[in-house]
N, C-alpha and C. Protein backbone atom coordinates (compact mmCIF):
# COMPACT_ATOMS: atom_id res chain seq x y z
N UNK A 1 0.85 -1.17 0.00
CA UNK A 1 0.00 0.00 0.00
C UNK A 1 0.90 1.24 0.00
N UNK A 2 0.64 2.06 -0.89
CA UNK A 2 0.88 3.47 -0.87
C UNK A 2 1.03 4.24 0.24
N UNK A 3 1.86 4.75 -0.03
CA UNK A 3 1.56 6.64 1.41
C UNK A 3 0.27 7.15 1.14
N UNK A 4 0.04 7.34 -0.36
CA UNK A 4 -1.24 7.96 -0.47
C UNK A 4 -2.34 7.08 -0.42
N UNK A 5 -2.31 6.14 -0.62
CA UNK A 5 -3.57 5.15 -0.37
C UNK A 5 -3.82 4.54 1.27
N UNK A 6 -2.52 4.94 1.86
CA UNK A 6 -2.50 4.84 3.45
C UNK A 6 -3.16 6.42 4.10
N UNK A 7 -2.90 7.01 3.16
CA UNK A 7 -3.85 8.32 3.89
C UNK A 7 -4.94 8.78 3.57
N UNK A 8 -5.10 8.29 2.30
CA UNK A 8 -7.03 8.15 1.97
C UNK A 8 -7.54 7.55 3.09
N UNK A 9 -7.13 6.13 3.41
CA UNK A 9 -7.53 5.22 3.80
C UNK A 9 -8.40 5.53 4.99
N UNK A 10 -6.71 6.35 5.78
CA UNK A 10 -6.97 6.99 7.34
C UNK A 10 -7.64 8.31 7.34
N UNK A 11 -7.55 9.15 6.05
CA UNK A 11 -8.88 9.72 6.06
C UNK A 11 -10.24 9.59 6.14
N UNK A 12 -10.73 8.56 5.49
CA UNK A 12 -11.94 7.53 5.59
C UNK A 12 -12.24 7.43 6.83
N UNK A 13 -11.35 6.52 7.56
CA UNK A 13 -11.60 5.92 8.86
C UNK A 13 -12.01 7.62 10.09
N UNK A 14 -11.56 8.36 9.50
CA UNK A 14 -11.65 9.70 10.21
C UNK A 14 -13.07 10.34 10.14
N UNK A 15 -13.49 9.87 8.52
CA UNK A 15 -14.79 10.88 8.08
C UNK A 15 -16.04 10.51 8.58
N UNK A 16 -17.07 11.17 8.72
CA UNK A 16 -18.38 10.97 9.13
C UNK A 16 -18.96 9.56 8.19
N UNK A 17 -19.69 9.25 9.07
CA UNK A 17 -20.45 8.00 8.98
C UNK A 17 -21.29 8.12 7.48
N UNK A 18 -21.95 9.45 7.57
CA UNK A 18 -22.55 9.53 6.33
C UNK A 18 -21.28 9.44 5.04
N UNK A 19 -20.49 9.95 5.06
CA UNK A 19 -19.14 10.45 4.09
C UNK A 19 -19.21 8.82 3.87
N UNK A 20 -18.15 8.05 4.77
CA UNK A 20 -18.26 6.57 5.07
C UNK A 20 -19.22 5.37 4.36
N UNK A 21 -20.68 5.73 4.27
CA UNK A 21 -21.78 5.29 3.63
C UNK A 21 -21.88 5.38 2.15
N UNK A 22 -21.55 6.72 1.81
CA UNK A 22 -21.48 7.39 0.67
C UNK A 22 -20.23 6.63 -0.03
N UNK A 23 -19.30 6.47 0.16
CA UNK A 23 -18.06 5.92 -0.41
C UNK A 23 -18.85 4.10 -0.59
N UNK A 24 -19.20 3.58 0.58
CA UNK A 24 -19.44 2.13 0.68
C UNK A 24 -20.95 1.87 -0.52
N UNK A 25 -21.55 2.91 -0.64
CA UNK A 25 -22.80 2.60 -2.08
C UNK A 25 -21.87 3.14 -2.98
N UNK A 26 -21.40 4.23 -3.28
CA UNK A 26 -20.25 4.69 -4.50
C UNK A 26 -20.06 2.75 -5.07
N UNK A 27 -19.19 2.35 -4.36
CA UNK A 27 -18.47 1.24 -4.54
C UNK A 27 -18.99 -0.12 -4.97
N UNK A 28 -19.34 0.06 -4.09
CA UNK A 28 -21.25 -1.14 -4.41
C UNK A 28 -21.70 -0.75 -5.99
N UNK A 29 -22.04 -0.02 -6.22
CA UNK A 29 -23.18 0.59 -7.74
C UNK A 29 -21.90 0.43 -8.36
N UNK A 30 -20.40 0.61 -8.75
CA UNK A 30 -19.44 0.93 -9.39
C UNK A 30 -19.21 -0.60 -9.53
N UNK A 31 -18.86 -1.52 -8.80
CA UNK A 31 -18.81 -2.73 -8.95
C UNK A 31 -19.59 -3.81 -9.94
N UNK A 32 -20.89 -3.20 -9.55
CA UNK A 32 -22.11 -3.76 -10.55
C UNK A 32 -21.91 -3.37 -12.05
N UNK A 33 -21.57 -2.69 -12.45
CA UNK A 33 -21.22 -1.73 -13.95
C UNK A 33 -22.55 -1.90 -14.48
N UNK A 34 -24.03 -1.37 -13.60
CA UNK A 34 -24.85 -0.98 -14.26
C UNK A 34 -24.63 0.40 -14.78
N UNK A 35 -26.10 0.02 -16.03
CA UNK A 35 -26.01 1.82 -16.87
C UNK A 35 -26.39 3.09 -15.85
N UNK A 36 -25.56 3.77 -16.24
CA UNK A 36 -25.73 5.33 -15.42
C UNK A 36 -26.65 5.47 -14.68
N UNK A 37 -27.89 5.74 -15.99
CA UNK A 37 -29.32 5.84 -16.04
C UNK A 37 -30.05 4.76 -14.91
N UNK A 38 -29.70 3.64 -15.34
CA UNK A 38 -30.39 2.59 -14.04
C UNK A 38 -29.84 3.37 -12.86
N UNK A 39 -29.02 3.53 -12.68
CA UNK A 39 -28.37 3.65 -10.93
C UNK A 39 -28.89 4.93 -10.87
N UNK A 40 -28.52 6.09 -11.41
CA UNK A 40 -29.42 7.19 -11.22
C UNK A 40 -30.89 7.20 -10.64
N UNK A 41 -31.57 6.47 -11.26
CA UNK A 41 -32.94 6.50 -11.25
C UNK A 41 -33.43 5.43 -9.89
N UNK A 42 -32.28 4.53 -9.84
CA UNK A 42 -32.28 3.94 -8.58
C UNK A 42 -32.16 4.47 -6.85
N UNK A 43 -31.29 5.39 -7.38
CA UNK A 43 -30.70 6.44 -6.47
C UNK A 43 -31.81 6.86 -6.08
N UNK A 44 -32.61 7.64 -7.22
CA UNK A 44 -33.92 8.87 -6.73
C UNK A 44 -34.77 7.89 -6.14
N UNK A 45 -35.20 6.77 -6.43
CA UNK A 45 -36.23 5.90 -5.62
C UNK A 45 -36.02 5.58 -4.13
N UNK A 46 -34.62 4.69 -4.27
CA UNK A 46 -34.04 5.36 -2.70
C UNK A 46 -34.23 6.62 -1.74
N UNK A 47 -33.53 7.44 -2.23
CA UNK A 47 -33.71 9.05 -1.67
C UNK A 47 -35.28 9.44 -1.43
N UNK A 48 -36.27 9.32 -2.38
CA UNK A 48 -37.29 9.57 -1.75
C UNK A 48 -38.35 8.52 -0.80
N UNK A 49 -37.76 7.05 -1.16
CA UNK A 49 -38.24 6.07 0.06
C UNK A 49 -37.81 6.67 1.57
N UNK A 50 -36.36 7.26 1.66
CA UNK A 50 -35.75 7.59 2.74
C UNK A 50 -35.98 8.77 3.25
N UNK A 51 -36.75 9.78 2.11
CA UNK A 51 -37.46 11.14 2.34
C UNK A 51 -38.58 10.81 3.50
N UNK A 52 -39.31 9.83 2.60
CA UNK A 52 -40.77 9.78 3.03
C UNK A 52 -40.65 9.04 4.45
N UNK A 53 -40.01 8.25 4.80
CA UNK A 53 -39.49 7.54 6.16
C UNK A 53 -39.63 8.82 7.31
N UNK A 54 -38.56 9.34 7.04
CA UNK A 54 -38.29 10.61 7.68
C UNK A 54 -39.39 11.58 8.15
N UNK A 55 -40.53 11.82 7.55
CA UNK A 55 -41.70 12.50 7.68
C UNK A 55 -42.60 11.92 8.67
N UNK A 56 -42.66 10.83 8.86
CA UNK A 56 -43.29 9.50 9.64
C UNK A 56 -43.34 9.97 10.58
C-alpha cells in the first residue's frame, strides 16, 4: 500500500459516517457496472423512500 492510499484510507476511517456510507454505495453501484441511467434513477427511488421515512 501506498503513502497515499495509506492516507485516503486513514482519512476515511476519520470521516463521518454519512461520508463513510457514501463511499461504501459509491463502490457497491461501481462494482455492478450498471447503466448510469439505471443507478441514477435507482438512487432517486431510494432518496425519496428515505425522504418519506423521515416525515413519519
Amino acid at each position: 500500500m501506498t503513502n497515499s492510499q495509506k492516507e485516503t484510507l486513514s482519512a476515511l476511517e476519520a470521516a463521518p459516517n454519512e461520508i463513510k456510507l457514501a463511499v461504501d454505495l459509491i463502490q457497491l453501484l461501481e462494482e455492478n457496472e450498471l447503466p448510469l441511467e439505471t443507478t441514477i434513477q435507482a438512487l432517486e427511488i431510494v432518496l425519496n423512500d428515505f425522504k418519506n421515512k423521515r416525515k413519519k
